[in-house]
Protein backbone atom coordinates (compact mmCIF):
# COMPACT_ATOMS: atom_id res chain seq x y z
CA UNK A 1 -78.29 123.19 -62.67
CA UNK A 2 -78.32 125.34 -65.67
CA UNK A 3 -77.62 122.59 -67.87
CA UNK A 4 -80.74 120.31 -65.97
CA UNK A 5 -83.19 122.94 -66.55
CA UNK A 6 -82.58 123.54 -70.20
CA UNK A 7 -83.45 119.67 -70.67
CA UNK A 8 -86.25 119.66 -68.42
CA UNK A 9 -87.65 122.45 -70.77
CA UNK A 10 -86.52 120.67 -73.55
CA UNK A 11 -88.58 117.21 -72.37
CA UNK A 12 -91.52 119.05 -71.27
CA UNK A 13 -92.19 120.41 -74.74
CA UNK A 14 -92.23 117.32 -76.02
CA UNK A 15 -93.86 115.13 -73.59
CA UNK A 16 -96.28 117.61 -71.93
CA UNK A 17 -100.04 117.72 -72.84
CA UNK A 18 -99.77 120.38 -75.71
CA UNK A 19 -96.39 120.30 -76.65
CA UNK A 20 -94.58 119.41 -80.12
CA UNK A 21 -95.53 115.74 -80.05
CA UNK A 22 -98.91 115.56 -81.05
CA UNK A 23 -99.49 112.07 -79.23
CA UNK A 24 -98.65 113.67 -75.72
CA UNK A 25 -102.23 113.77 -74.34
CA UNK A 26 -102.84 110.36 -75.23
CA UNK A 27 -102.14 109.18 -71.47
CA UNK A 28 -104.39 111.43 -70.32
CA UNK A 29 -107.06 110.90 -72.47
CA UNK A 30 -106.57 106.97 -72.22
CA UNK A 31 -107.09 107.19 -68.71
CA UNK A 32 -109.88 109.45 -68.36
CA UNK A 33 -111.42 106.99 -71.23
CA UNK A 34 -110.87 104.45 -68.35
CA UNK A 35 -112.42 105.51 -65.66
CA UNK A 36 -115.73 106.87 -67.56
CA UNK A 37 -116.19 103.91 -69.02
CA UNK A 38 -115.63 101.44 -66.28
CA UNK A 39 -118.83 102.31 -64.22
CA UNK A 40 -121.16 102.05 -67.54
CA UNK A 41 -119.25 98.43 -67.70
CA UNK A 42 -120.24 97.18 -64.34
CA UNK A 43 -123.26 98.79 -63.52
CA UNK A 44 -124.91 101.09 -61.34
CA UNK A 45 -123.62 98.85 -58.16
CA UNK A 46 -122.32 101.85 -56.44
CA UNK A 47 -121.28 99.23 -53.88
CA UNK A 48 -118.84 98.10 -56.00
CA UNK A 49 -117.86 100.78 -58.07
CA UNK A 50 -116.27 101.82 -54.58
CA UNK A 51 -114.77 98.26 -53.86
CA UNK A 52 -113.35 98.27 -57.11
CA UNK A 53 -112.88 101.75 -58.55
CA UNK A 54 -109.35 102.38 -56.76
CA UNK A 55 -107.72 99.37 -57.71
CA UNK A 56 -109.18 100.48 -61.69
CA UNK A 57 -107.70 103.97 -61.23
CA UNK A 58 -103.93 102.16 -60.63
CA UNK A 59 -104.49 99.89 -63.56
CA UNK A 60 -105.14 103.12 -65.65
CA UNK A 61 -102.33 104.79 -64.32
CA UNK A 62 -99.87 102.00 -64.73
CA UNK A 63 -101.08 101.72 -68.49
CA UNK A 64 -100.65 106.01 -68.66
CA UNK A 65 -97.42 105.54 -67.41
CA UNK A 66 -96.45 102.94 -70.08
CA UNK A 67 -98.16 104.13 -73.36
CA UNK A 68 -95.40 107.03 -74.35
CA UNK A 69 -93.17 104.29 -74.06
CA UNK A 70 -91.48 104.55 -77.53
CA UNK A 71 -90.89 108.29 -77.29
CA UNK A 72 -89.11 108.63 -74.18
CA UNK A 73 -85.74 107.07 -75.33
CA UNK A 74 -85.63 106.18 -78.90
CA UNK A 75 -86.19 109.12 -81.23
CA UNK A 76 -83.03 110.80 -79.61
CA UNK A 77 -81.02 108.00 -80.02
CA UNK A 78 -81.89 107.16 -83.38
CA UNK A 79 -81.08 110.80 -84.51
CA UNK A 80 -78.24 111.26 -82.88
CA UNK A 81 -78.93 113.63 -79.81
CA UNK A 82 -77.65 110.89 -77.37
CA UNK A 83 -74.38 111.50 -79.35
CA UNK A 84 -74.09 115.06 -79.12
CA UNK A 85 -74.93 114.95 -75.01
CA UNK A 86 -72.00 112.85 -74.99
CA UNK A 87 -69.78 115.23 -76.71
CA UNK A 88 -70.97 118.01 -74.63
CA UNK A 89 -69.57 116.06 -71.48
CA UNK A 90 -73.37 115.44 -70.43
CA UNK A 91 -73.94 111.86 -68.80
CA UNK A 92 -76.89 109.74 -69.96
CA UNK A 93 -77.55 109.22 -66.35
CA UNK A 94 -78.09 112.77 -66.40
CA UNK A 95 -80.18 112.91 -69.18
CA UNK A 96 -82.09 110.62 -68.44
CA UNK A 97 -83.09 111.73 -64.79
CA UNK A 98 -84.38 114.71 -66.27
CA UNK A 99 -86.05 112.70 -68.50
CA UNK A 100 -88.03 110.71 -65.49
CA UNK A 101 -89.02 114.01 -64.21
CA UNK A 102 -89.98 115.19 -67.29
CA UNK A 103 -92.19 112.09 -67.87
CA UNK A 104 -93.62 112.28 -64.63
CA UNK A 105 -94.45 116.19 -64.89
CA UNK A 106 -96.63 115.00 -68.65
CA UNK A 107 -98.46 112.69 -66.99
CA UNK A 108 -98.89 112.56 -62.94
CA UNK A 109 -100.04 116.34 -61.93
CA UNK A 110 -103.35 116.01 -64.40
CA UNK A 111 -103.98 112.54 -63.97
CA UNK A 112 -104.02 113.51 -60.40
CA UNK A 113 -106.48 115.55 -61.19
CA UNK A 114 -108.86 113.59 -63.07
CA UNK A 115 -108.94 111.32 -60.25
CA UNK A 116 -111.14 113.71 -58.51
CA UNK A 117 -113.55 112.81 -61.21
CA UNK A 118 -112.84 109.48 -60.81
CA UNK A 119 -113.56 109.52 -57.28
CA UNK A 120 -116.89 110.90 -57.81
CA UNK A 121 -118.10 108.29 -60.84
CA UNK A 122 -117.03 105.67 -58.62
CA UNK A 123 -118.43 106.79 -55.60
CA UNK A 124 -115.37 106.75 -53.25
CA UNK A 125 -115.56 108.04 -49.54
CA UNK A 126 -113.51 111.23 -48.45
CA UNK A 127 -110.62 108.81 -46.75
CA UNK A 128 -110.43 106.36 -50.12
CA UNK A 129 -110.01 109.27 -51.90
CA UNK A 130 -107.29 110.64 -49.51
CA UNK A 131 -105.33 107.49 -49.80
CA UNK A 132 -105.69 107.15 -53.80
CA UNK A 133 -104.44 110.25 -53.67
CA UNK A 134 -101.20 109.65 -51.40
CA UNK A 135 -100.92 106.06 -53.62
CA UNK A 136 -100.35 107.86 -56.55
CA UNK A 137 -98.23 111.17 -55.50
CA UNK A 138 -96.04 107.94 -54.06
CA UNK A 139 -95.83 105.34 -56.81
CA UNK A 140 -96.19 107.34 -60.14
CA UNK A 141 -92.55 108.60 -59.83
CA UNK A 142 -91.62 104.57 -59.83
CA UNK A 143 -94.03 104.68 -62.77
CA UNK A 144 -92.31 107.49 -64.60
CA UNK A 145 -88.89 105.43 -63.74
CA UNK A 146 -89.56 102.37 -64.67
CA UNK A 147 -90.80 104.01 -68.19
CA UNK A 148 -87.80 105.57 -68.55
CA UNK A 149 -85.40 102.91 -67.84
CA UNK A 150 -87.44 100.28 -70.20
CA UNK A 151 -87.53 102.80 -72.94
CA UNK A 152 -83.41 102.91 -72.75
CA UNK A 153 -83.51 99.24 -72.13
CA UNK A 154 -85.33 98.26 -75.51
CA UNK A 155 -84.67 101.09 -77.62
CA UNK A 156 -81.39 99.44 -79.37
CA UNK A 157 -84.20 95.88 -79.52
CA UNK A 158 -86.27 94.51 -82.16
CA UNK A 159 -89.51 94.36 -81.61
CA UNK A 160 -88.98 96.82 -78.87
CA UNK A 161 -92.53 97.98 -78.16
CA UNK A 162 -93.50 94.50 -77.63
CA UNK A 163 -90.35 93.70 -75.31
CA UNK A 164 -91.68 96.64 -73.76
CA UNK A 165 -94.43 95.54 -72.29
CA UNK A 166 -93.32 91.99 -71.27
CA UNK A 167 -90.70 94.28 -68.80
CA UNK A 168 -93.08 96.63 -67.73
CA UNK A 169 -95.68 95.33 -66.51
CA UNK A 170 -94.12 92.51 -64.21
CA UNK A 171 -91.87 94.91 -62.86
CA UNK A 172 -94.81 97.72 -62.06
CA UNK A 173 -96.49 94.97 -59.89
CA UNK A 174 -95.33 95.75 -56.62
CA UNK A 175 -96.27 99.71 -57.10
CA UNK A 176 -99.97 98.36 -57.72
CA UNK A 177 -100.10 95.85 -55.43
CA UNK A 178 -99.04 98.31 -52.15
CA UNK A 179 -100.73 101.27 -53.53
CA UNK A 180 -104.21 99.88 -54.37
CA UNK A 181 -103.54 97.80 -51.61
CA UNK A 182 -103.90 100.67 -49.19
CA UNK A 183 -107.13 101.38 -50.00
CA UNK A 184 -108.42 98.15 -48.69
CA UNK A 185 -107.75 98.90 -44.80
CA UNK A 186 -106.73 102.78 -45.30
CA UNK A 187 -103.17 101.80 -43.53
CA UNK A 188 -100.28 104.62 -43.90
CA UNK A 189 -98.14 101.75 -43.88
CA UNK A 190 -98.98 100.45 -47.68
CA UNK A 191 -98.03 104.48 -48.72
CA UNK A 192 -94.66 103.99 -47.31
CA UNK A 193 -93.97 100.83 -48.52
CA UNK A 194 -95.41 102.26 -52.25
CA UNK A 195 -93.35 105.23 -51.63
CA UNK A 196 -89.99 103.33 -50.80
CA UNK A 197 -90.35 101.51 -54.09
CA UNK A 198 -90.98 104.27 -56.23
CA UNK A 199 -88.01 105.43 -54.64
CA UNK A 200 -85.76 102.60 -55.20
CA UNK A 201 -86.89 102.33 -58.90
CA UNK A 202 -86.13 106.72 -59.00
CA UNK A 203 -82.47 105.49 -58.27
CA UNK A 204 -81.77 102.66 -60.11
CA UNK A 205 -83.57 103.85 -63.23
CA UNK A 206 -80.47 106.57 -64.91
CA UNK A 207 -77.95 103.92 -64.35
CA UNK A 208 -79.36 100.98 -65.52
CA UNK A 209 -80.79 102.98 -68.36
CA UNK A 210 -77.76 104.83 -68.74
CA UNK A 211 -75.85 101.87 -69.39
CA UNK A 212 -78.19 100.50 -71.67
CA UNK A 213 -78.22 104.18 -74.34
CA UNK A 214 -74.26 103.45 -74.20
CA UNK A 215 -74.38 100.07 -75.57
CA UNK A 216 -77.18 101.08 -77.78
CA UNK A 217 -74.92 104.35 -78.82
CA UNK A 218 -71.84 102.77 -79.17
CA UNK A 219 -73.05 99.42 -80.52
């Protein structure tokens, strides 16, 4: 637990809003760029602003999610720290579900947060709010995952960033299809199903990541 902690501290400086990477706010800003934006694009059709503006706020989480892409996995492989885990008996799997929390804790809580102000540019109703909400406390930990394991995936890859995105995105599709799906008939059931993905993607993510930083190390 110890040992978890330390690199939970360790990830948060670097991925966290304000810590030693300079481009960790970018998600953030990206997505708040997104949603004040989007109503000045469409219109003052608050009609559909509120058809439309949950199904927006997933797109701008997805693309949150995915822009710290070529941090999460590759400058620790490329200077070694990957290595020195290993000789300190600590798994990638390990690492690397720390690392999904990490990623998660740099991005979710605030863009949580500016989805209140979201909610009021777009004009959204006290129960689409509630349900945006409960979409995205469910599916951004599949987010954070799936980030995670891609980064590990393409980080030994040519062209990674590029690879990156061709993986991502399909793969992110069901998240946004159940979660902004629930906000057309405000059904618990779309929350579940959003949550049981995220979930699914929270397990498979260390090992199938963890197995690709191996190859990658000891390729």
């Amino acid at each position: 637990m110890g040992t978890a902690l330390l690199l939970l501290r360790r990830d948060l400086a670097q991925f966290a809003p304000g810590g030693g990477n300079g481009a960790s706010a970018l998600p953030l800003l990206f997505f708040l760029a997104v949603v004040v934006l989007y109503p000045f694009a469409v219109g003052p059709d608050a009609a559909l602003l509120a058809r439309t503006g949950g199904g927006v706020v997933w797109i701008a989480a997805l693309l949150a999610a995915f822009l710290p892409l070529d941090r999460l996995v590759l400058p620790d492989l490329t200077d070694g720290t990957f290595d020195q885990f290993a000789l300190r008996g600590i798994a990638e799997e390990s690492v690397l579900t720390v690392r999904i929390v990490a990623h998660w804790l740099s991005f979710a809580p605030l863009l949580l947060l500016a989805t209140l102000v979201a909610a009021a540019l777009f004009g959204l109703e006290q129960a689409q709010l509630t349900y945006l909400l409960l979409g995205l406390l469910a599916g951004t930990p599949g987010l954070a995952a799936l980030g995670v394991m891609i980064a590990a995936l393409i980080a030994g890859v040519r062209s990674g960033p590029a690879l990156g995105g061709l993986l991502f995105m399909p793969l992110a599709v069901p998240l946004v299809i159940f979660g902004a799906g629930s906000l057309v008939r405000l059904e618990p059931a779309a929350i579940w199903l959003t949550g049981a993905v995220s979930l699914a993607l929270f397990a498979l993510a260390p090992f199938a990541g963890g197995a690709a930083v191996r190859a990658a190390r000891e390729g």
